[in-house]
PDB file of N, CA and C in Angstrom:
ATOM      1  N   UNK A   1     118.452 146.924 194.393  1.00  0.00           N
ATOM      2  CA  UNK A   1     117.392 146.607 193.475  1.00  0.00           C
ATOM      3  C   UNK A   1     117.797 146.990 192.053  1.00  0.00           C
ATOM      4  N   UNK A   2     118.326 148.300 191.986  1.00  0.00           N
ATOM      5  CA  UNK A   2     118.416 148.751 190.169  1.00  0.00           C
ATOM      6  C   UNK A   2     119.864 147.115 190.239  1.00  0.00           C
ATOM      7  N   UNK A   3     120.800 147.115 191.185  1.00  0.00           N
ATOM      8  CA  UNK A   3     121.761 146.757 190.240  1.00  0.00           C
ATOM      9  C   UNK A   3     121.363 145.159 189.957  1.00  0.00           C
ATOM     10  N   UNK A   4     120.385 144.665 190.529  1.00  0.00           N
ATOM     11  CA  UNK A   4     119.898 143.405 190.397  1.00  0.00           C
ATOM     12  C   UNK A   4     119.269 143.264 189.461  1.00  0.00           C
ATOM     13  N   UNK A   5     118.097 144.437 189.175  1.00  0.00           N
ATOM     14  CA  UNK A   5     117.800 144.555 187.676  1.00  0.00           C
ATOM     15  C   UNK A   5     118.648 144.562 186.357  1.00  0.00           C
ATOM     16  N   UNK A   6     119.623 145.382 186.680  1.00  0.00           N
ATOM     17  CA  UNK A   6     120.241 145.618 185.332  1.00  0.00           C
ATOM     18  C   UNK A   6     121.006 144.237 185.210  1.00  0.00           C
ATOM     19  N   UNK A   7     121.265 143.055 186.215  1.00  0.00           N
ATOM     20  CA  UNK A   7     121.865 141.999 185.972  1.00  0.00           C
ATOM     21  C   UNK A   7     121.088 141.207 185.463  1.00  0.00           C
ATOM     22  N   UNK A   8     119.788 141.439 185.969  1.00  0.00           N
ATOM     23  CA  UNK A   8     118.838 140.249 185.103  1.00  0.00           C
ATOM     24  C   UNK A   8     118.447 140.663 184.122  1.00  0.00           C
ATOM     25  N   UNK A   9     118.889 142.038 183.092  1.00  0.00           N
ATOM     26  CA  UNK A   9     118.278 142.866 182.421  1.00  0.00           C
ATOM     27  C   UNK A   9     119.315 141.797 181.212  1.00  0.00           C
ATOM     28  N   UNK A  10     120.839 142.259 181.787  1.00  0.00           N
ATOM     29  CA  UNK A  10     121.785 141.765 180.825  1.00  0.00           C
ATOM     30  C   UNK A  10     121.568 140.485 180.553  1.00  0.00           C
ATOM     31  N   UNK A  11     121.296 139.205 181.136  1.00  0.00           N
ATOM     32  CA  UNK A  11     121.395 138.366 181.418  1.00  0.00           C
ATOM     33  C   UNK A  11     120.183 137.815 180.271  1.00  0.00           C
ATOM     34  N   UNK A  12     118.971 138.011 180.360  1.00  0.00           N
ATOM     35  CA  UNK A  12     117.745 137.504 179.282  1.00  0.00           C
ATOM     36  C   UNK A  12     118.533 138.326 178.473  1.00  0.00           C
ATOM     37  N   UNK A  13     118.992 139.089 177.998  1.00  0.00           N
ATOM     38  CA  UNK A  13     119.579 139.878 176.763  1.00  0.00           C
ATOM     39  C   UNK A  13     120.269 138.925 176.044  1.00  0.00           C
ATOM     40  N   UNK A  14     121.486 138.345 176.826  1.00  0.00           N
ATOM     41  CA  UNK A  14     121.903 137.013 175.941  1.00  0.00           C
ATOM     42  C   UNK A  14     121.396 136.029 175.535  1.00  0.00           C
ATOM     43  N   UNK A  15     119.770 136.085 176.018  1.00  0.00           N
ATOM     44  CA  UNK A  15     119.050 134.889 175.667  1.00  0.00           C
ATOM     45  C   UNK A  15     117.953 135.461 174.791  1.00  0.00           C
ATOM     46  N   UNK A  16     118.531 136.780 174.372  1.00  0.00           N
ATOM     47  CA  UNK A  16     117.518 137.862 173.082  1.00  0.00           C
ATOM     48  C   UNK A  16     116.058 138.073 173.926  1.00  0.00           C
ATOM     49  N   UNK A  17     116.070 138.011 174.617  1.00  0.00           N
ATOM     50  CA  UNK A  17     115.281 138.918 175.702  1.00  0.00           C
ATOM     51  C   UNK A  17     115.672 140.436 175.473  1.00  0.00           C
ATOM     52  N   UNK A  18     114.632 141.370 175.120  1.00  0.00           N
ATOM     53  CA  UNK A  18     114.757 142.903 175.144  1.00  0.00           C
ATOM     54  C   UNK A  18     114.111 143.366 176.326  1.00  0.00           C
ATOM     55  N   UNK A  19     114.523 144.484 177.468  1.00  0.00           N
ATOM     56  CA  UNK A  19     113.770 144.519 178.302  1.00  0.00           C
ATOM     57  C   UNK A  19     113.969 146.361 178.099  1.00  0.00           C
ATOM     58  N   UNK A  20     113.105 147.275 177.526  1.00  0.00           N
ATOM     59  CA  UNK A  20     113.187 148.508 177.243  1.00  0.00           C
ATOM     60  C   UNK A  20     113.752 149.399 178.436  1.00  0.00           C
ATOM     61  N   UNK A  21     113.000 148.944 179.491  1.00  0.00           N
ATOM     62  CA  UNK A  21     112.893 149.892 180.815  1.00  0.00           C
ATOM     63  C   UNK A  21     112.638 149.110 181.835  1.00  0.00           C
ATOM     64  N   UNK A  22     112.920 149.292 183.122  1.00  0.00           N
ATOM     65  CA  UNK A  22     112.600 148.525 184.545  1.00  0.00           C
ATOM     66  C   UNK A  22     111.866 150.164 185.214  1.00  0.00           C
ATOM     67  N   UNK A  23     110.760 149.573 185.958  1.00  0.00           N
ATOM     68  CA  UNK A  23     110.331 150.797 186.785  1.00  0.00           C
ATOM     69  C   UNK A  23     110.022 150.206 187.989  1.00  0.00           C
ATOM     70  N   UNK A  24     110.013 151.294 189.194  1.00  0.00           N
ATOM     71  CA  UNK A  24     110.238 150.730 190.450  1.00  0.00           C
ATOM     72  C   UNK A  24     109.582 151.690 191.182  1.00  0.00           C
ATOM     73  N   UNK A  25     108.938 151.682 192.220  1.00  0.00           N
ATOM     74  CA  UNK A  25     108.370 152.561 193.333  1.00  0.00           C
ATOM     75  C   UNK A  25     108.756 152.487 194.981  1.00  0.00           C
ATOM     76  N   UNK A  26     109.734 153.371 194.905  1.00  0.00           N
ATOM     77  CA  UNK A  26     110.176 153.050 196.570  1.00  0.00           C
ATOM     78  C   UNK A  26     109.219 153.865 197.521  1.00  0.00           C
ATOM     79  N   UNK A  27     108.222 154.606 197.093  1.00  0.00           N
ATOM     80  CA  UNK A  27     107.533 155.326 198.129  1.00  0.00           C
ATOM     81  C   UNK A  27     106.379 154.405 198.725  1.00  0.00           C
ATOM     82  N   UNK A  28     106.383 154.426 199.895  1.00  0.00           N
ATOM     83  CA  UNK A  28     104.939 153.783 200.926  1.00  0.00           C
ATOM     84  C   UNK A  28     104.630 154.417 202.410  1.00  0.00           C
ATOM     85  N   UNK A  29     103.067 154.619 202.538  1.00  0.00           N
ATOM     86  CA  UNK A  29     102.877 155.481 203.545  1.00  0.00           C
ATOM     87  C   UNK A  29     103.595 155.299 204.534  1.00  0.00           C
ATOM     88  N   UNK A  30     103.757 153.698 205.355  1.00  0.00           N
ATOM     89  CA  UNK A  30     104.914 153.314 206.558  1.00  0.00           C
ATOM     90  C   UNK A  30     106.699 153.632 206.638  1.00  0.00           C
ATOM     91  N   UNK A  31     107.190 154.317 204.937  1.00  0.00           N
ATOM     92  CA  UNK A  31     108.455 153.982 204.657  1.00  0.00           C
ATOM     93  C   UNK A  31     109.528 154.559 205.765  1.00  0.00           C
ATOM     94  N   UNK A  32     110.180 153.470 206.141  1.00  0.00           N
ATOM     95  CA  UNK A  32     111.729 153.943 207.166  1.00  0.00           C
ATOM     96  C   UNK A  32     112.480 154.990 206.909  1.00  0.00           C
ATOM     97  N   UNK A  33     112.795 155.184 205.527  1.00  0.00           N
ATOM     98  CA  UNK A  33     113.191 156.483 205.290  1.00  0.00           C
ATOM     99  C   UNK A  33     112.155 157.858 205.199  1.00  0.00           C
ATOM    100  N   UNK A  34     112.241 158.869 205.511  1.00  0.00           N
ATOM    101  CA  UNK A  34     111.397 160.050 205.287  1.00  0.00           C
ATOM    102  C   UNK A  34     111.251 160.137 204.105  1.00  0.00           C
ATOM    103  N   UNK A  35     112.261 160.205 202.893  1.00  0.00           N
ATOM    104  CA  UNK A  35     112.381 160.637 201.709  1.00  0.00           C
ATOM    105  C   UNK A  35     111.194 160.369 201.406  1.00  0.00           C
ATOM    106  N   UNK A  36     111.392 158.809 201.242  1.00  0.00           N
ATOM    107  CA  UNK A  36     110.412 158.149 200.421  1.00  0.00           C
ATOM    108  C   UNK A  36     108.615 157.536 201.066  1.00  0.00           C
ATOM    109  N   UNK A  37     108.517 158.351 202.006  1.00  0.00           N
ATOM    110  CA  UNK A  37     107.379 158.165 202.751  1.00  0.00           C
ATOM    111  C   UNK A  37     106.347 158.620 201.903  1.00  0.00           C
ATOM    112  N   UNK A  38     105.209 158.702 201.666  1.00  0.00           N
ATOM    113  CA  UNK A  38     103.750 158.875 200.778  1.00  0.00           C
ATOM    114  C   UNK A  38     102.840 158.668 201.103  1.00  0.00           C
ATOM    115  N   UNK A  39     101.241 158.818 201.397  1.00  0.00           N
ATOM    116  CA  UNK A  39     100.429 158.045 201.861  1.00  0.00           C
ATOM    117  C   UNK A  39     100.143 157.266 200.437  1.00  0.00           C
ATOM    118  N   UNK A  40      99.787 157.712 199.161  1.00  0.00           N
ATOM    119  CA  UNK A  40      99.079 157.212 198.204  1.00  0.00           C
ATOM    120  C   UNK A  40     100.036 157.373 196.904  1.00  0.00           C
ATOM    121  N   UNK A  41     101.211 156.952 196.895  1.00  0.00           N
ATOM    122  CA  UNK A  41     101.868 157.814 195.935  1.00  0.00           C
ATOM    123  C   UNK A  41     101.032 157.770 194.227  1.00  0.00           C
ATOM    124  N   UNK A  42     100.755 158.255 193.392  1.00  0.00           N
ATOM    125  CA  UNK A  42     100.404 157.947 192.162  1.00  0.00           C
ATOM    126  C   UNK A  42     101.250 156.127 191.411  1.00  0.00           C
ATOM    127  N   UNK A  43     102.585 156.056 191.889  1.00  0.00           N
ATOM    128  CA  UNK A  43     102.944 154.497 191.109  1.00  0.00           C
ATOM    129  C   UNK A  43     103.403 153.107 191.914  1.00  0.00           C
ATOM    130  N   UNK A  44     102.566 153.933 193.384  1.00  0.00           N
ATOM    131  CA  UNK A  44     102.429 152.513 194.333  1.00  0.00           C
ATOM    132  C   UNK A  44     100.882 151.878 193.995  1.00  0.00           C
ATOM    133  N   UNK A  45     101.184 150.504 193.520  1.00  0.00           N
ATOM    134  CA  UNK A  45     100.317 149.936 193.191  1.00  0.00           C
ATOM    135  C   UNK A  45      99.626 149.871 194.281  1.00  0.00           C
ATOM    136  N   UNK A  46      97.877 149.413 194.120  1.00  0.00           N
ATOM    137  CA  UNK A  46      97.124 149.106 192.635  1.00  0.00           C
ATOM    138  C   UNK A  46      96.741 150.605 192.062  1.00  0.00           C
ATOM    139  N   UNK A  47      97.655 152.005 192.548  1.00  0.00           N
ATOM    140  CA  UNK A  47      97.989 152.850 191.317  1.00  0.00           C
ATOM    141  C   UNK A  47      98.082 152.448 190.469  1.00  0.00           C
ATOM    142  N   UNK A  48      98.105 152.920 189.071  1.00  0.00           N
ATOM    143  CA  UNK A  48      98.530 153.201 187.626  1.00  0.00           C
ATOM    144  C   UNK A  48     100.064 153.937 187.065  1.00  0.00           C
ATOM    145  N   UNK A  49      99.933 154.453 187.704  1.00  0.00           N
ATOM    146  CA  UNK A  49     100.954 155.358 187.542  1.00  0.00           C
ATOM    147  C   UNK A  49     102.121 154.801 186.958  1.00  0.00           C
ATOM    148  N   UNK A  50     103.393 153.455 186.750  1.00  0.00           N
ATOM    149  CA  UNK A  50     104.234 153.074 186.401  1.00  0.00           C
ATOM    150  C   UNK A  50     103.667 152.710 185.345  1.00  0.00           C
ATOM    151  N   UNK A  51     102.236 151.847 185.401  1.00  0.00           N
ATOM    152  CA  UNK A  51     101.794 152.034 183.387  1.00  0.00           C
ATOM    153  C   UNK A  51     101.472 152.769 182.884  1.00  0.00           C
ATOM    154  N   UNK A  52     100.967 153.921 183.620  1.00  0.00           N
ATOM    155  CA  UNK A  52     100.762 154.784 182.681  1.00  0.00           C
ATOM    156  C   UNK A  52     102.096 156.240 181.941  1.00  0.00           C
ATOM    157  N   UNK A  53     103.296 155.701 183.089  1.00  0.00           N
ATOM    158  CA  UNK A  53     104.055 156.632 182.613  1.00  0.00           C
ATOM    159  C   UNK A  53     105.257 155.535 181.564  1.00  0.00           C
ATOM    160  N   UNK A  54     105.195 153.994 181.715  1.00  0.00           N
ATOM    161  CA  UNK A  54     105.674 153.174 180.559  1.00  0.00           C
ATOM    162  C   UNK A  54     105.016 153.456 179.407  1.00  0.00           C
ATOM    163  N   UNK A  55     103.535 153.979 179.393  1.00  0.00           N
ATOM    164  CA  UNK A  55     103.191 153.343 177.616  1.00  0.00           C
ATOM    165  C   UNK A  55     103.671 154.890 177.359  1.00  0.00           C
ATOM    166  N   UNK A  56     103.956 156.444 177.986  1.00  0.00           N
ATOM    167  CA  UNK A  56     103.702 157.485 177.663  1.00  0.00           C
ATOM    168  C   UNK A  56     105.442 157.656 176.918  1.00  0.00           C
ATOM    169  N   UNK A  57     106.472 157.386 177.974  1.00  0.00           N
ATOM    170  CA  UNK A  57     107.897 157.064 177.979  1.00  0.00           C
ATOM    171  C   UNK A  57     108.203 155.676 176.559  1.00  0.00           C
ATOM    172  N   UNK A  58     107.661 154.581 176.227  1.00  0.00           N
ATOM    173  CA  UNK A  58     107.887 154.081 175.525  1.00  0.00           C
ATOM    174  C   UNK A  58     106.984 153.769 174.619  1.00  0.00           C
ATOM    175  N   UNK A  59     106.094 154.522 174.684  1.00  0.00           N
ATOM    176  CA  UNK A  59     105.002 154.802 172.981  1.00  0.00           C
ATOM    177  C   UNK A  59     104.536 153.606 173.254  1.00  0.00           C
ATOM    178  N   UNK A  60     103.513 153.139 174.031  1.00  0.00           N
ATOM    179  CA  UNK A  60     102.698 151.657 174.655  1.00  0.00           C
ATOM    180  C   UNK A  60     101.994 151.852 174.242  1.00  0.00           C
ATOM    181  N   UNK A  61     100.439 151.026 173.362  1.00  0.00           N
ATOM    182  CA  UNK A  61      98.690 150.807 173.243  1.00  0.00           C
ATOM    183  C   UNK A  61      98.714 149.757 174.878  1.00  0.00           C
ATOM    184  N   UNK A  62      98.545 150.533 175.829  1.00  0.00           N
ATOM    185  CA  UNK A  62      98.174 149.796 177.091  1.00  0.00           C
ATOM    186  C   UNK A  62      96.593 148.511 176.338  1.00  0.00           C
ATOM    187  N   UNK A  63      95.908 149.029 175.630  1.00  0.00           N
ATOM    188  CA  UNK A  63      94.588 147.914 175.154  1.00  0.00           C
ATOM    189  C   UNK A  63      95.421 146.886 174.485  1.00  0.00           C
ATOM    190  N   UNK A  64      96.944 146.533 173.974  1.00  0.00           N
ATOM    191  CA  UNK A  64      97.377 145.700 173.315  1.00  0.00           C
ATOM    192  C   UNK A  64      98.642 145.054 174.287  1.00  0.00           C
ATOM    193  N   UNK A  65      98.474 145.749 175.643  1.00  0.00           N
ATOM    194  CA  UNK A  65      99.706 144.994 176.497  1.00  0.00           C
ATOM    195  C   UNK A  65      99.020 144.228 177.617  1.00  0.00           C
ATOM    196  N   UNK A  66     100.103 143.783 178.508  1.00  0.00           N
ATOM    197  CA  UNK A  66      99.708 142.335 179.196  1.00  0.00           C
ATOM    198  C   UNK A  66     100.151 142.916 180.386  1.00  0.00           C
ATOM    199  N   UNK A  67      99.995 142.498 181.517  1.00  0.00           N
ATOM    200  CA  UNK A  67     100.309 143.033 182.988  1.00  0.00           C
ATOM    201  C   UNK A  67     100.803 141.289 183.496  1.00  0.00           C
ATOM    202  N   UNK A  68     102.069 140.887 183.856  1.00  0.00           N
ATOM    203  CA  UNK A  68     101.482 140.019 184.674  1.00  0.00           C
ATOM    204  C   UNK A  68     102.524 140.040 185.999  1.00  0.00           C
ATOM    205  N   UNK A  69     101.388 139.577 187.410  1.00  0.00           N
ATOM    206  CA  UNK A  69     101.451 139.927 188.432  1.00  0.00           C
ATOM    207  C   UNK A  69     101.483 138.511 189.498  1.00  0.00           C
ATOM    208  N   UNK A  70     101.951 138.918 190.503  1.00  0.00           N
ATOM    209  CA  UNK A  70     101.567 137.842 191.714  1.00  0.00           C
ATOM    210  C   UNK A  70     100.806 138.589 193.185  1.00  0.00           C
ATOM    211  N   UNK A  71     100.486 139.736 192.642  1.00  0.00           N
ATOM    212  CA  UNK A  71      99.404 139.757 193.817  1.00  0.00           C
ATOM    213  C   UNK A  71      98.083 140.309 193.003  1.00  0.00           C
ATOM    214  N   UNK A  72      96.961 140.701 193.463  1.00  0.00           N
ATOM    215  CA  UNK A  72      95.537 141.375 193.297  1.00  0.00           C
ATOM    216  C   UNK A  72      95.879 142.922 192.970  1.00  0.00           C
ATOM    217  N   UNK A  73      97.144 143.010 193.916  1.00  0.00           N
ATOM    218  CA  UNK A  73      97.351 144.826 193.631  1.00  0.00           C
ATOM    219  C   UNK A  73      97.774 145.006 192.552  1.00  0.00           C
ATOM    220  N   UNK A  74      98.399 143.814 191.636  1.00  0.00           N
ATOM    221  CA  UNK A  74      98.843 144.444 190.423  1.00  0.00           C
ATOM    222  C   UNK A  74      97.872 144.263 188.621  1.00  0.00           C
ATOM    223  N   UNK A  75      96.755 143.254 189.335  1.00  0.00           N
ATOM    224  CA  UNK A  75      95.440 143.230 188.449  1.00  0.00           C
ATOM    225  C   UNK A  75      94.610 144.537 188.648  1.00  0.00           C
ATOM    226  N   UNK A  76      94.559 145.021 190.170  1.00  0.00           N
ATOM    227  CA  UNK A  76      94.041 146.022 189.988  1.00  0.00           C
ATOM    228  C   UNK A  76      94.614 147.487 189.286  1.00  0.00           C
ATOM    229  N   UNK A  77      95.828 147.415 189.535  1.00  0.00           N
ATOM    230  CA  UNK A  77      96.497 148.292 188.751  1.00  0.00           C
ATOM    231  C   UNK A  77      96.345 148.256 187.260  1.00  0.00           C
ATOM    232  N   UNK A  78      96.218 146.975 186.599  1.00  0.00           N
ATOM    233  CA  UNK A  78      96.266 146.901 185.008  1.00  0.00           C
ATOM    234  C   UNK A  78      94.804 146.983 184.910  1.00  0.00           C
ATOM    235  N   UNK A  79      93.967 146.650 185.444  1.00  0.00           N
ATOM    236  CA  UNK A  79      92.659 147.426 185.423  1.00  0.00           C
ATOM    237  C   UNK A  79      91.911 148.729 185.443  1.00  0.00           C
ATOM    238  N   UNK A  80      93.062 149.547 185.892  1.00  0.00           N
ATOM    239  CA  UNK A  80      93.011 150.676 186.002  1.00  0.00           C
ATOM    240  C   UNK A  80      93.702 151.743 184.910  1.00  0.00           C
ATOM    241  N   UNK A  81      94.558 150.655 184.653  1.00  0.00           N
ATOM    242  CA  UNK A  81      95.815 151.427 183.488  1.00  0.00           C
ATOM    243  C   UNK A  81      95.024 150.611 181.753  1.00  0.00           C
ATOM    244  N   UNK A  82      93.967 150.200 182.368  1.00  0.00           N
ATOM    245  CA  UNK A  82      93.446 149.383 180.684  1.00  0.00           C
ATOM    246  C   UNK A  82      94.268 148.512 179.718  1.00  0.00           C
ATOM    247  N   UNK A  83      94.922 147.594 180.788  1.00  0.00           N
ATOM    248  CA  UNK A  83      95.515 146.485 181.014  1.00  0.00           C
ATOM    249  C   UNK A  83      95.215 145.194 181.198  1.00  0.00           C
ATOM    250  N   UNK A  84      95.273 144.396 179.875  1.00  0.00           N
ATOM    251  CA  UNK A  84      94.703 142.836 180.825  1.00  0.00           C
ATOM    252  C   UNK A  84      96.280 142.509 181.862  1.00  0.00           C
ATOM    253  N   UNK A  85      95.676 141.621 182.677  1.00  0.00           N
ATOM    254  CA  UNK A  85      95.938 141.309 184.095  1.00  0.00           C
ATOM    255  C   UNK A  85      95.860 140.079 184.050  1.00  0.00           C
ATOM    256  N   UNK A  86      96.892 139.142 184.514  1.00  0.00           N
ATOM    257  CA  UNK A  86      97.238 138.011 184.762  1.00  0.00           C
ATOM    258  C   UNK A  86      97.908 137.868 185.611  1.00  0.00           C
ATOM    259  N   UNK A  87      97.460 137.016 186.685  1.00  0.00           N
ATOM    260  CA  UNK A  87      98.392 136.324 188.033  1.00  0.00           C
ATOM    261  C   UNK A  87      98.735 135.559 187.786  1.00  0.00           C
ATOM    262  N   UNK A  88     100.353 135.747 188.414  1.00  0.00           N
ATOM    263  CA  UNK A  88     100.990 134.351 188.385  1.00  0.00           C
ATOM    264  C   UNK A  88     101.412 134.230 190.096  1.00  0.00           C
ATOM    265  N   UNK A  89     101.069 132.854 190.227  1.00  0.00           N
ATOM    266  CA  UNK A  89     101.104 132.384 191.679  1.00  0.00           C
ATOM    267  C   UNK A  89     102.033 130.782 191.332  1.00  0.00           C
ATOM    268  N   UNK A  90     103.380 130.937 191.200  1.00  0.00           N
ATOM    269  CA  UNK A  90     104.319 129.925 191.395  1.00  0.00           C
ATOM    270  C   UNK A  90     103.836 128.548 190.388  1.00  0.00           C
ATOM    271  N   UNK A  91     102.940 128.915 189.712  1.00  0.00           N
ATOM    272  CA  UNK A  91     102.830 128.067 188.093  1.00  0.00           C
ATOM    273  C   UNK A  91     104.361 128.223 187.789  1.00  0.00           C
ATOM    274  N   UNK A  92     104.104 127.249 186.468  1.00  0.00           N
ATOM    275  CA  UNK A  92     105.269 126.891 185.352  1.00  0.00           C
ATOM    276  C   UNK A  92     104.891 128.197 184.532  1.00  0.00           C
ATOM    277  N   UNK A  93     105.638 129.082 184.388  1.00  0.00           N
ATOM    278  CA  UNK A  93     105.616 130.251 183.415  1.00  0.00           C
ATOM    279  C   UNK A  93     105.122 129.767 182.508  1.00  0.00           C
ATOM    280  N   UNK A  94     105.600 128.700 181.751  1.00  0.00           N
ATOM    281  CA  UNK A  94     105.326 128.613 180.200  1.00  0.00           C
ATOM    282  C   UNK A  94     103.839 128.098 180.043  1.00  0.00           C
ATOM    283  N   UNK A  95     103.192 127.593 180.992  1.00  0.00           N
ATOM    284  CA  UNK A  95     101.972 127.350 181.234  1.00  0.00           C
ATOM    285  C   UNK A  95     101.329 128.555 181.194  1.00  0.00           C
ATOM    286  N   UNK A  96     101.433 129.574 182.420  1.00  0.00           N
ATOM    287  CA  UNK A  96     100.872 130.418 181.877  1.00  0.00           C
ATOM    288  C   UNK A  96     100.846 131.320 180.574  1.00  0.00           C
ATOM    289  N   UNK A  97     102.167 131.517 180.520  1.00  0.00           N
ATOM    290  CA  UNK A  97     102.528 132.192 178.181  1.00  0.00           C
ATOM    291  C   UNK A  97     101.406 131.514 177.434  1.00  0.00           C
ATOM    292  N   UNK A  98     101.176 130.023 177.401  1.00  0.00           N
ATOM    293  CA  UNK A  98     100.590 129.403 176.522  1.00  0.00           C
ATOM    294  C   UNK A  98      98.961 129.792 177.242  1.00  0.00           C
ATOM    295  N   UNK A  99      98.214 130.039 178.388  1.00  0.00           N
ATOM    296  CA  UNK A  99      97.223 130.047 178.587  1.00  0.00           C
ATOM    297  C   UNK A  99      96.684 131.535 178.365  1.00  0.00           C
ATOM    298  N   UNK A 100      98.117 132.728 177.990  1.00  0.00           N
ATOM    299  CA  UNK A 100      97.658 134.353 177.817  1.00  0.00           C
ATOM    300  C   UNK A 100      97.477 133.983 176.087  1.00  0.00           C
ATOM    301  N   UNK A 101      98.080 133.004 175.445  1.00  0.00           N
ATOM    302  CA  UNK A 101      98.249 133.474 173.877  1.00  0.00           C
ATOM    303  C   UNK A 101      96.566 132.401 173.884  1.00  0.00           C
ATOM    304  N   UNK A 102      95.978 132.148 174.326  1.00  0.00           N
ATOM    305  CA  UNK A 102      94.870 131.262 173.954  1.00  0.00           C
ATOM    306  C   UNK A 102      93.652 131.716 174.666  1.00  0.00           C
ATOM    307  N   UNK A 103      93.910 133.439 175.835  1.00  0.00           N
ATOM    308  CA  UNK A 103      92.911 134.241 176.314  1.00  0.00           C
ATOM    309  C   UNK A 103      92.163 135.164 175.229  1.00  0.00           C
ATOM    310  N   UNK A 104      90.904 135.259 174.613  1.00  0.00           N
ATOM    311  CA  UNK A 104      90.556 136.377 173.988  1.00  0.00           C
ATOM    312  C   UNK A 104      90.580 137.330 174.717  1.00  0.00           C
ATOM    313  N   UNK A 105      91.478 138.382 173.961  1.00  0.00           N
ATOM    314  CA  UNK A 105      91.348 139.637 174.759  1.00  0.00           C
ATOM    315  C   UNK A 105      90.513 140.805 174.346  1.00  0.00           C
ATOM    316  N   UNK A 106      89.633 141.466 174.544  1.00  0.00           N
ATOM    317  CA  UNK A 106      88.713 142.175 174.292  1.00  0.00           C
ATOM    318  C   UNK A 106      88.870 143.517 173.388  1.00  0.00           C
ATOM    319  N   UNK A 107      88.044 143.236 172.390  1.00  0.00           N
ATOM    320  CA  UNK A 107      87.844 143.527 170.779  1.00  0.00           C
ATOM    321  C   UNK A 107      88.734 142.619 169.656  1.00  0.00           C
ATOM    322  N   UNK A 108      89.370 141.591 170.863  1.00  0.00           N
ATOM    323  CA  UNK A 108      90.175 140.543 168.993  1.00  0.00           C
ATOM    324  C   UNK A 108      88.919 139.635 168.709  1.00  0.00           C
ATOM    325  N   UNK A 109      88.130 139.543 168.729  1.00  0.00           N
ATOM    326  CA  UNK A 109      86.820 139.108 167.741  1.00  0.00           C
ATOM    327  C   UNK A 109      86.061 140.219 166.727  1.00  0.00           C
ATOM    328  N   UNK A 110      86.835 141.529 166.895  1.00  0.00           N
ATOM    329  CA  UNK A 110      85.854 142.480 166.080  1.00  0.00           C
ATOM    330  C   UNK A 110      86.888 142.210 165.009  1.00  0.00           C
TER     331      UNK A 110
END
């Protein structure tokens, strides 16, 4: 997983894609390994915990960032972390980009 990340990390980089940080949660109550066994860990989603330790680690306004997800567990997570939340379910990405920049997000009318 990290080294797959850091390939797709490099990879949008040449296409001026910045990607600050990748975060990941290997703990789950069923996990095969002991190590990483947990019932509830704090950054297994729909925890908070990976947003809330991104905006703390990279100086984030979570009220000015975007979550987007392909399951419910990860709306509920940005709901929790004071996150708007967007699913993506096998749409055209750029469909959705263009349907987050045309969402009011709550207080851009004040």
């Amino acid at each position: 997983m990290w080294a797959f990340n850091a390939e797709l990390v490099d990879l949008l980089a040449t296409r001026g894609a910045v990607i600050d940080a990748v975060y990941a949660c290997p703990f789950l109550p069923d996990a095969p390994v002991a190590a990483y066994a947990h019932p509830d860990h704090p950054d297994r989603k729909p925890n908070p915990g990976m947003l809330l330790r991104a905006a703390r680690d990279l100086d984030l306004d979570l009220s000015r960032s975007i979550l987007i997800g392909d399951r419910d567990s990860d709306l509920l997570a940005a709901e929790r972390a004071g996150v708007a939340g967007y699913l993506f379910r096998c749409q055209n990405l750029d469909e959705l980009a263009r349907t987050i920049g045309t969402t009011p997000r709550p207080g851009d009318d004040e």
